[in-house]
N, C-alpha and C. Protein backbone atom coordinates (compact mmCIF):
# COMPACT_ATOMS: atom_id res chain seq x y z
N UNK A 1 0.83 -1.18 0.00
CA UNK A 1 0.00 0.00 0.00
C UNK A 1 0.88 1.25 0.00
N UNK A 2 0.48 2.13 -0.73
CA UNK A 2 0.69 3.36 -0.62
C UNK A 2 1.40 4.17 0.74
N UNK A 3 1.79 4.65 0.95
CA UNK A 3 1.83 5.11 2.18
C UNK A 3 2.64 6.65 2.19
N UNK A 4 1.32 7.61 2.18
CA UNK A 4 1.33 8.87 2.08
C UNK A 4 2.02 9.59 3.11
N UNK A 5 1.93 9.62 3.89
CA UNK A 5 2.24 10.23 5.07
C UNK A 5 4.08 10.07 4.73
N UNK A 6 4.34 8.89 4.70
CA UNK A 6 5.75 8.24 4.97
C UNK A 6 6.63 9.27 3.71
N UNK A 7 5.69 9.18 2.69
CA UNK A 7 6.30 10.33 1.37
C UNK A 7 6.63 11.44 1.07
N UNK A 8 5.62 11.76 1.83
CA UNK A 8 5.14 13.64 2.21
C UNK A 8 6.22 13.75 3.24
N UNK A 9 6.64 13.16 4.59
CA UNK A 9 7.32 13.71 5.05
C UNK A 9 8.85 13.37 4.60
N UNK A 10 9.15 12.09 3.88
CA UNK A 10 10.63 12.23 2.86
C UNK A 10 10.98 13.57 2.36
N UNK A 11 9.99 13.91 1.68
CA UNK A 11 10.00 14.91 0.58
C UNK A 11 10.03 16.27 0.94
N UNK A 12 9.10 16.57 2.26
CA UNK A 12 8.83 17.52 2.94
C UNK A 12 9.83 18.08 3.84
N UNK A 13 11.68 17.03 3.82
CA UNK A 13 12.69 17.34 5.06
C UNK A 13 13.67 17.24 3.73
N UNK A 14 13.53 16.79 2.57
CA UNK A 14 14.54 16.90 1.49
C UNK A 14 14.68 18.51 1.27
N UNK A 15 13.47 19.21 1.12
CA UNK A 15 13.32 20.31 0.77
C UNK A 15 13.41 21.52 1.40
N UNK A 16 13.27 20.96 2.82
CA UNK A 16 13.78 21.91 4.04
C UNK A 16 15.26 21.58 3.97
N UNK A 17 15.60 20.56 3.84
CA UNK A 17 17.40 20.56 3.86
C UNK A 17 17.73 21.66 2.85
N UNK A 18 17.34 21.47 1.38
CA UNK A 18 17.63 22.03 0.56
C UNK A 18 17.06 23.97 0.40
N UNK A 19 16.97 24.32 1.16
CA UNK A 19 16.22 25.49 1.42
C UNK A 19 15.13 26.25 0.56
N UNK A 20 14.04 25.25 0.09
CA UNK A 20 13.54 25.54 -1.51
C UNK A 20 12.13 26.03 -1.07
N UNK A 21 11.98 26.22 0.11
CA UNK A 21 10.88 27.10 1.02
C UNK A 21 11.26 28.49 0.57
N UNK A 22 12.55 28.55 0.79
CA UNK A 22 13.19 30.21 1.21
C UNK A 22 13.29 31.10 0.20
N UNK A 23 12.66 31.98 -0.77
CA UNK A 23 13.06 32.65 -2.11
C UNK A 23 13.82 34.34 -1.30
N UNK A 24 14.91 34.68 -2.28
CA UNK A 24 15.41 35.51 -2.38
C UNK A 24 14.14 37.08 -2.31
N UNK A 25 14.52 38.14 -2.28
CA UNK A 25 13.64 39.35 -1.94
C UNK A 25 14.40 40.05 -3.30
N UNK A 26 13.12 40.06 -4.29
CA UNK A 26 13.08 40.72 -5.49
C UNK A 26 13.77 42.06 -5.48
N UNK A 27 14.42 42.87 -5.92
CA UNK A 27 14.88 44.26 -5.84
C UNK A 27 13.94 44.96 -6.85
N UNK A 28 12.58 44.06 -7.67
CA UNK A 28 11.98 45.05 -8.34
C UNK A 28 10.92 45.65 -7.32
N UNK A 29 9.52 46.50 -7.49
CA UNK A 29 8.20 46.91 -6.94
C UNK A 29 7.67 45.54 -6.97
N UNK A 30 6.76 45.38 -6.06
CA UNK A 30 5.76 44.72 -6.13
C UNK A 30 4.42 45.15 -7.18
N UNK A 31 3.86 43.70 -7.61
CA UNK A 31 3.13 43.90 -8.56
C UNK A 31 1.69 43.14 -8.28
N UNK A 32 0.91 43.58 -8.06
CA UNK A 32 -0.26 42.84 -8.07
C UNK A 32 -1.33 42.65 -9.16
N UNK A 33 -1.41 41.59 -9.91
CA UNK A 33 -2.76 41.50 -10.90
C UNK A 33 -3.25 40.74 -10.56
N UNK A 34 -4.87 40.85 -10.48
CA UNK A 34 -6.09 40.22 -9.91
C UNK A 34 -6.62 39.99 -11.72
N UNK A 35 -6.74 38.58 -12.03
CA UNK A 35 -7.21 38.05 -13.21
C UNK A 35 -8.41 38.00 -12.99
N UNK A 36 -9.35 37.77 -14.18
CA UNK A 36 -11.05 37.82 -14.05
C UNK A 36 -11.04 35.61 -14.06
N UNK A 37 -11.64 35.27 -13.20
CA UNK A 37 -11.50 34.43 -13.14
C UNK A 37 -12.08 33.50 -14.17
N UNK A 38 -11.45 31.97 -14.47
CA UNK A 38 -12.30 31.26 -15.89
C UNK A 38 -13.99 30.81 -15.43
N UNK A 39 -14.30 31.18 -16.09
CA UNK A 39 -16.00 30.68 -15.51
C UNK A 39 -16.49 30.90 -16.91
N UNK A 40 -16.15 30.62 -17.86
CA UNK A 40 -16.66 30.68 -19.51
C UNK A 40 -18.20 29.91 -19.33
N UNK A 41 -19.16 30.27 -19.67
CA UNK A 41 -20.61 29.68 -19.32
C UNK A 41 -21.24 29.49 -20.59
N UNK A 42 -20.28 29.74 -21.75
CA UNK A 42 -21.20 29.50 -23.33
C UNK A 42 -19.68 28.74 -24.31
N UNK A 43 -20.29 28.81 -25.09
CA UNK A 43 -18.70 28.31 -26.43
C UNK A 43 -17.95 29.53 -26.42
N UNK A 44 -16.33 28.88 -26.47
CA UNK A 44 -15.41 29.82 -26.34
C UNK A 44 -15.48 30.92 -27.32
N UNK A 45 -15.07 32.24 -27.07
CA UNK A 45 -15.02 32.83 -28.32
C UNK A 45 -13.71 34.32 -28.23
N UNK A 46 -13.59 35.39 -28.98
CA UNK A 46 -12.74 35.75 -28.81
C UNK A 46 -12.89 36.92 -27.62
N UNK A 47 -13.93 37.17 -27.29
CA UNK A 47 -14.24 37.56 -25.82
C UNK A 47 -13.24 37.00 -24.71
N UNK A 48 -13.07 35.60 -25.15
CA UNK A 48 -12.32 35.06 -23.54
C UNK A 48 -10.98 35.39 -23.73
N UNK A 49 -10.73 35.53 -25.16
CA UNK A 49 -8.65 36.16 -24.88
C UNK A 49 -8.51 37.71 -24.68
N UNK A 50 -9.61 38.22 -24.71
CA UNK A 50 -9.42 39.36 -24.53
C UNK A 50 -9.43 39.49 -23.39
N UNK A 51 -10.38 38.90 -22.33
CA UNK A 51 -10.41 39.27 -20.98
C UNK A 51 -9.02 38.11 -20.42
N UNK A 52 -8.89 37.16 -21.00
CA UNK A 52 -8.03 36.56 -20.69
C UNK A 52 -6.43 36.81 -20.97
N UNK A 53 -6.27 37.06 -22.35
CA UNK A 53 -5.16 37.14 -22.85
C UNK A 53 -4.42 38.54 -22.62
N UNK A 54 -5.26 39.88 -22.76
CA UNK A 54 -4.81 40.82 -22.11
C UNK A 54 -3.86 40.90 -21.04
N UNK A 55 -4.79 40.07 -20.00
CA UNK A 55 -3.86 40.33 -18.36
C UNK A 55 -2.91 39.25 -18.21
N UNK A 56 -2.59 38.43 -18.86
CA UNK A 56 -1.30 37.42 -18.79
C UNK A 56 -0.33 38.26 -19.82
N UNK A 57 -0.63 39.21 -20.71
CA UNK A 57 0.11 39.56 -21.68
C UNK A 57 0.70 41.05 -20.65
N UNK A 58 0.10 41.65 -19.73
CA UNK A 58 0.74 42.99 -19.34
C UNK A 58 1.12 42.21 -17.81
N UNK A 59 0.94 40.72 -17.49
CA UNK A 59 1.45 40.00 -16.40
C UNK A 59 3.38 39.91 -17.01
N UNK A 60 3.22 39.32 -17.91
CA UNK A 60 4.51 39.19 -18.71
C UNK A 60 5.31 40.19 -18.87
């Protein structure tokens, strides 16, 4: 059997050894974008890259 717990915590003290919790402090501004979330409720169309593709494109 599986045994989750036993994995999660292997993995979970590899990565604390390795300090991959810890990220460096950006020297740019902070940036916040709030995306319109996916909830498309009809057939895709070019409505959704606009609300979509816009804000990943000025995220970039």
């Amino acid at each position: 059997m599986y045994d989750f717990a036993k994995i999660e915590r292997k993995w979970r003290q590899k990565w604390t050894e390795q300090n991959l919790y810890i990220t460096p402090d950006s020297p740019k501004n902070k940036f916040y974008l709030l995306e319109m979330y996916a909830y498309p409720s009809g057939d895709i169309h070019i409505g959704h890259f606009r609300n979509y593709g816009v804000g990943d494109t000025v995220w970039r």
